[in-house]
Protein backbone atom coordinates (compact mmCIF):
# COMPACT_ATOMS: atom_id res chain seq x y z
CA UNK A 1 0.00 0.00 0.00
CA UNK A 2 3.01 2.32 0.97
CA UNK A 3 4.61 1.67 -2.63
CA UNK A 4 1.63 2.37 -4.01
CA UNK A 5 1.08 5.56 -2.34
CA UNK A 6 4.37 6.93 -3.04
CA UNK A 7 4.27 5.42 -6.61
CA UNK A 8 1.39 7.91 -7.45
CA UNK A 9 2.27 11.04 -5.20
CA UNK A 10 5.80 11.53 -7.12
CA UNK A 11 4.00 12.26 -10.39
CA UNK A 12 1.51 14.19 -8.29
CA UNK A 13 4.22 16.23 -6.98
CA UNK A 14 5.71 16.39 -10.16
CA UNK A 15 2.45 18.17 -11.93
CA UNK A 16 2.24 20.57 -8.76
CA UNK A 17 6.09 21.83 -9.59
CA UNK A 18 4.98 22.02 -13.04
CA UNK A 19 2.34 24.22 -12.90
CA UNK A 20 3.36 26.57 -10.65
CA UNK A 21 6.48 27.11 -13.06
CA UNK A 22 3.86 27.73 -15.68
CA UNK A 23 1.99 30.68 -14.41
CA UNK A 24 3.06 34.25 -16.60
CA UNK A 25 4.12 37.10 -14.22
CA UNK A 26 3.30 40.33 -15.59
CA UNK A 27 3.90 42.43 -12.89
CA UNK A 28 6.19 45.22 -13.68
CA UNK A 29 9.03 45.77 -10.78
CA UNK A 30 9.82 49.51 -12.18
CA UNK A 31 6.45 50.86 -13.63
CA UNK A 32 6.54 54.51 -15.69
CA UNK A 33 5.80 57.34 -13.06
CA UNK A 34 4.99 61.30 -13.85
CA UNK A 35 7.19 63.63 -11.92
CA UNK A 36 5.80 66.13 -10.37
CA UNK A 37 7.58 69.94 -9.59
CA UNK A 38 7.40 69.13 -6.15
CA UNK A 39 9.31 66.27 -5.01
CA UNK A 40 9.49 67.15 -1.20
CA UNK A 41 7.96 63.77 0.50
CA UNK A 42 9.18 60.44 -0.53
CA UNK A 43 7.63 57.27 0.33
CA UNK A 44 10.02 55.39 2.55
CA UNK A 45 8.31 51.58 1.93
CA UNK A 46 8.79 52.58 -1.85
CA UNK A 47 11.34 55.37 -2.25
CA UNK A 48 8.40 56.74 -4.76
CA UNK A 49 7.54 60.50 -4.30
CA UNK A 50 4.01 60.74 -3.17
CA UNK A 51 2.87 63.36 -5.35
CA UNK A 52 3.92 60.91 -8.49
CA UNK A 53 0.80 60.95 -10.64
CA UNK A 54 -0.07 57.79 -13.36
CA UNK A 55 1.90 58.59 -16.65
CA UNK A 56 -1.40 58.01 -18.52
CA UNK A 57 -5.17 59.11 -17.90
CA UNK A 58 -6.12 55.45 -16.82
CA UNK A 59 -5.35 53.30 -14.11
CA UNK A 60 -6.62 50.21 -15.98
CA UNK A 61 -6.44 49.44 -19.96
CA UNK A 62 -7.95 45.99 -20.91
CA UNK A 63 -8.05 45.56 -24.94
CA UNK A 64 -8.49 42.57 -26.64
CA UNK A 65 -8.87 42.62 -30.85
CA UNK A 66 -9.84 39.61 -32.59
CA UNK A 67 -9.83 39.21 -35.99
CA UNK A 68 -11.27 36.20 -38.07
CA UNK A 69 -9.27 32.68 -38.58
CA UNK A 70 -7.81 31.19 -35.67
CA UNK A 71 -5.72 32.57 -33.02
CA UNK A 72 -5.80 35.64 -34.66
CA UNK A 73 -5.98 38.41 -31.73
CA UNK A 74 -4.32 40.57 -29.98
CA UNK A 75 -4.37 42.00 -26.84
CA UNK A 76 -2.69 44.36 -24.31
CA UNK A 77 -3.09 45.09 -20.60
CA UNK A 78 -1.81 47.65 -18.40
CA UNK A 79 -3.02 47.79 -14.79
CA UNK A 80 -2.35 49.60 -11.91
CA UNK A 81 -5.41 48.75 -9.94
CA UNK A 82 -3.77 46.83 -7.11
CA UNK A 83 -1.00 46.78 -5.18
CA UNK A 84 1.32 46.63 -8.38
CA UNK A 85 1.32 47.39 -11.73
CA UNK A 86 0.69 44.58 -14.15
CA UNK A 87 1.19 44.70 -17.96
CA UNK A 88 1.11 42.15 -20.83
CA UNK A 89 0.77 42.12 -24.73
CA UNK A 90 -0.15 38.99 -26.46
CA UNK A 91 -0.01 39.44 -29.78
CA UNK A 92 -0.79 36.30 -31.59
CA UNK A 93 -1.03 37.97 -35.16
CA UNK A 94 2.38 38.34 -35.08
CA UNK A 95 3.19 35.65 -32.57
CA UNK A 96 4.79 38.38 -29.72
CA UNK A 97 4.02 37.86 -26.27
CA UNK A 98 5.43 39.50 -23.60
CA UNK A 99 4.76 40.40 -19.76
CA UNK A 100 5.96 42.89 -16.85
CA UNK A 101 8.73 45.26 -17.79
CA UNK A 102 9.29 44.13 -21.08
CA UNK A 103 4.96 44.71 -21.59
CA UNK A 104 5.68 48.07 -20.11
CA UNK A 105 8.65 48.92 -22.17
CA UNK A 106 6.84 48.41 -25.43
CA UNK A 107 3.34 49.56 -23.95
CA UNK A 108 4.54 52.81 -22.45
CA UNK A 109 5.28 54.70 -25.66
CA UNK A 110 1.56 54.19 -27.04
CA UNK A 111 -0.50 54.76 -24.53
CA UNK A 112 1.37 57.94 -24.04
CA UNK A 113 0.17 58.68 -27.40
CA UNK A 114 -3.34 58.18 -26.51
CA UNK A 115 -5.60 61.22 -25.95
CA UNK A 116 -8.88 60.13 -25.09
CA UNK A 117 -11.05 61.05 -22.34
CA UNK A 118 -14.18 59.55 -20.45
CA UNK A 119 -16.06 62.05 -22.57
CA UNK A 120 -14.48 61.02 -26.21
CA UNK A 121 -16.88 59.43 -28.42
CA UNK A 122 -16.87 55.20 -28.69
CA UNK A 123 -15.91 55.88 -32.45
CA UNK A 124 -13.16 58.59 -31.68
CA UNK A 125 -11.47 56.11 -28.95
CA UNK A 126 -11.11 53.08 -31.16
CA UNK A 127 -10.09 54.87 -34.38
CA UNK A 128 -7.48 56.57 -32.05
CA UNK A 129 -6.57 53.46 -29.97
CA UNK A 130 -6.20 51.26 -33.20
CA UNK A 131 -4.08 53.65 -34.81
CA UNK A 132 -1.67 53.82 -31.88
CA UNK A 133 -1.37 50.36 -31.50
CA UNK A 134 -0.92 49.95 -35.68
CA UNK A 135 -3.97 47.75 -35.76
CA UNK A 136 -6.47 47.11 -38.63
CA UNK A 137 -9.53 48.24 -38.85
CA UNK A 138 -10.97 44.66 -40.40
CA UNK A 139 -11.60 42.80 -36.75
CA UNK A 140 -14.46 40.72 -35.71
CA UNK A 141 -14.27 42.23 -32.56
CA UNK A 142 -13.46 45.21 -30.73
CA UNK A 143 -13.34 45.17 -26.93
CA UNK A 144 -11.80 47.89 -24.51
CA UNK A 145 -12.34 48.24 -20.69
CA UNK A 146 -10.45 51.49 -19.46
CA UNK A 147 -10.89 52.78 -15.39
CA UNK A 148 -9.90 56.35 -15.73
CA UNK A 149 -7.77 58.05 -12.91
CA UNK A 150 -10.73 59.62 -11.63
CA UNK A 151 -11.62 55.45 -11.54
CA UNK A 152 -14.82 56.15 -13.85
CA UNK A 153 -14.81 52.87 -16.32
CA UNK A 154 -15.66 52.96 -19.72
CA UNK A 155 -15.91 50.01 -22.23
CA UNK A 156 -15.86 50.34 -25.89
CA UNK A 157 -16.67 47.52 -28.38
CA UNK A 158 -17.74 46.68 -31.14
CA UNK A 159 -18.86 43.41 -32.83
CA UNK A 160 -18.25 43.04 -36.71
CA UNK A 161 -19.59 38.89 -37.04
């Protein structure tokens, strides 16, 4: 009974190590901040200045494009909502995937680009958001969840099937 036992818990043990090997981490260890003028205070548990402001309008930026045939999406995340910034593109038109820094690296010059507001039009904000990101305009689907800094969320989409 003992062998038997430890003839099935070593491949048991086996799948745990696995999978928790597996998991993506897209948290970013240096996200983008916004100086401010006044850079007085500084956050000893973080050595941040706590007047730093977001470098974008958004805390949270959730788009996923998918386009028709298979695997054919992309999608990009940048999210500041909890206790640390998390970004990740997964590109699969172009077979690019990538997660914290790296995500953040490639991510920060775009949505810097971005101009949109709460107020923008759902038209205005994907034409903008799909020009930034060099996307084309023949998806299936269009689907963006932003929380603005002011934490008002918005979601845009559109379905084309």
């Amino acid at each position: 009974m003992r062998k038997t036992i430890k003839i099935i818990s070593v491949p048991f043990a086996a799948m745990l190590v696995l999978a928790g090997c597996g998991e993506e981490n897209d948290e970013v260890k240096n996200p983008p901040v916004q100086e401010n003028e006044n850079q007085a205070e500084t956050n000893p548990g973080t050595g941040t200045d706590n007047n730093d402001k977001l470098p974008f309008t958004y805390k949270d930026f959730q788009l996923e494009v998918d386009y028709a045939g298979n695997d054919n999406e992309y999608e990009a995340e940048y999210d500041t909502m909890g206790a640390q910034t998390e970004a990740s593109i997964d590109d699969k038109l172009n077979k690019h995937e990538v997660q914290g820094d790296e995500a953040m690296e490639e991510l920060t010059p775009i949505l810097e680009k971005l101009t949109f507001t709460k107020d923008s039009t759902e038209e205005e904000v994907i034409q903008e958001v799909t020009k930034a990101f060099g996307l084309k305009d023949d998806y299936e689907e269009f689907d963006l969840e932003v929380v603005f800094d002011d934490n008002t969320k918005k979601e845009y989409k559109v379905n084309n099937k």
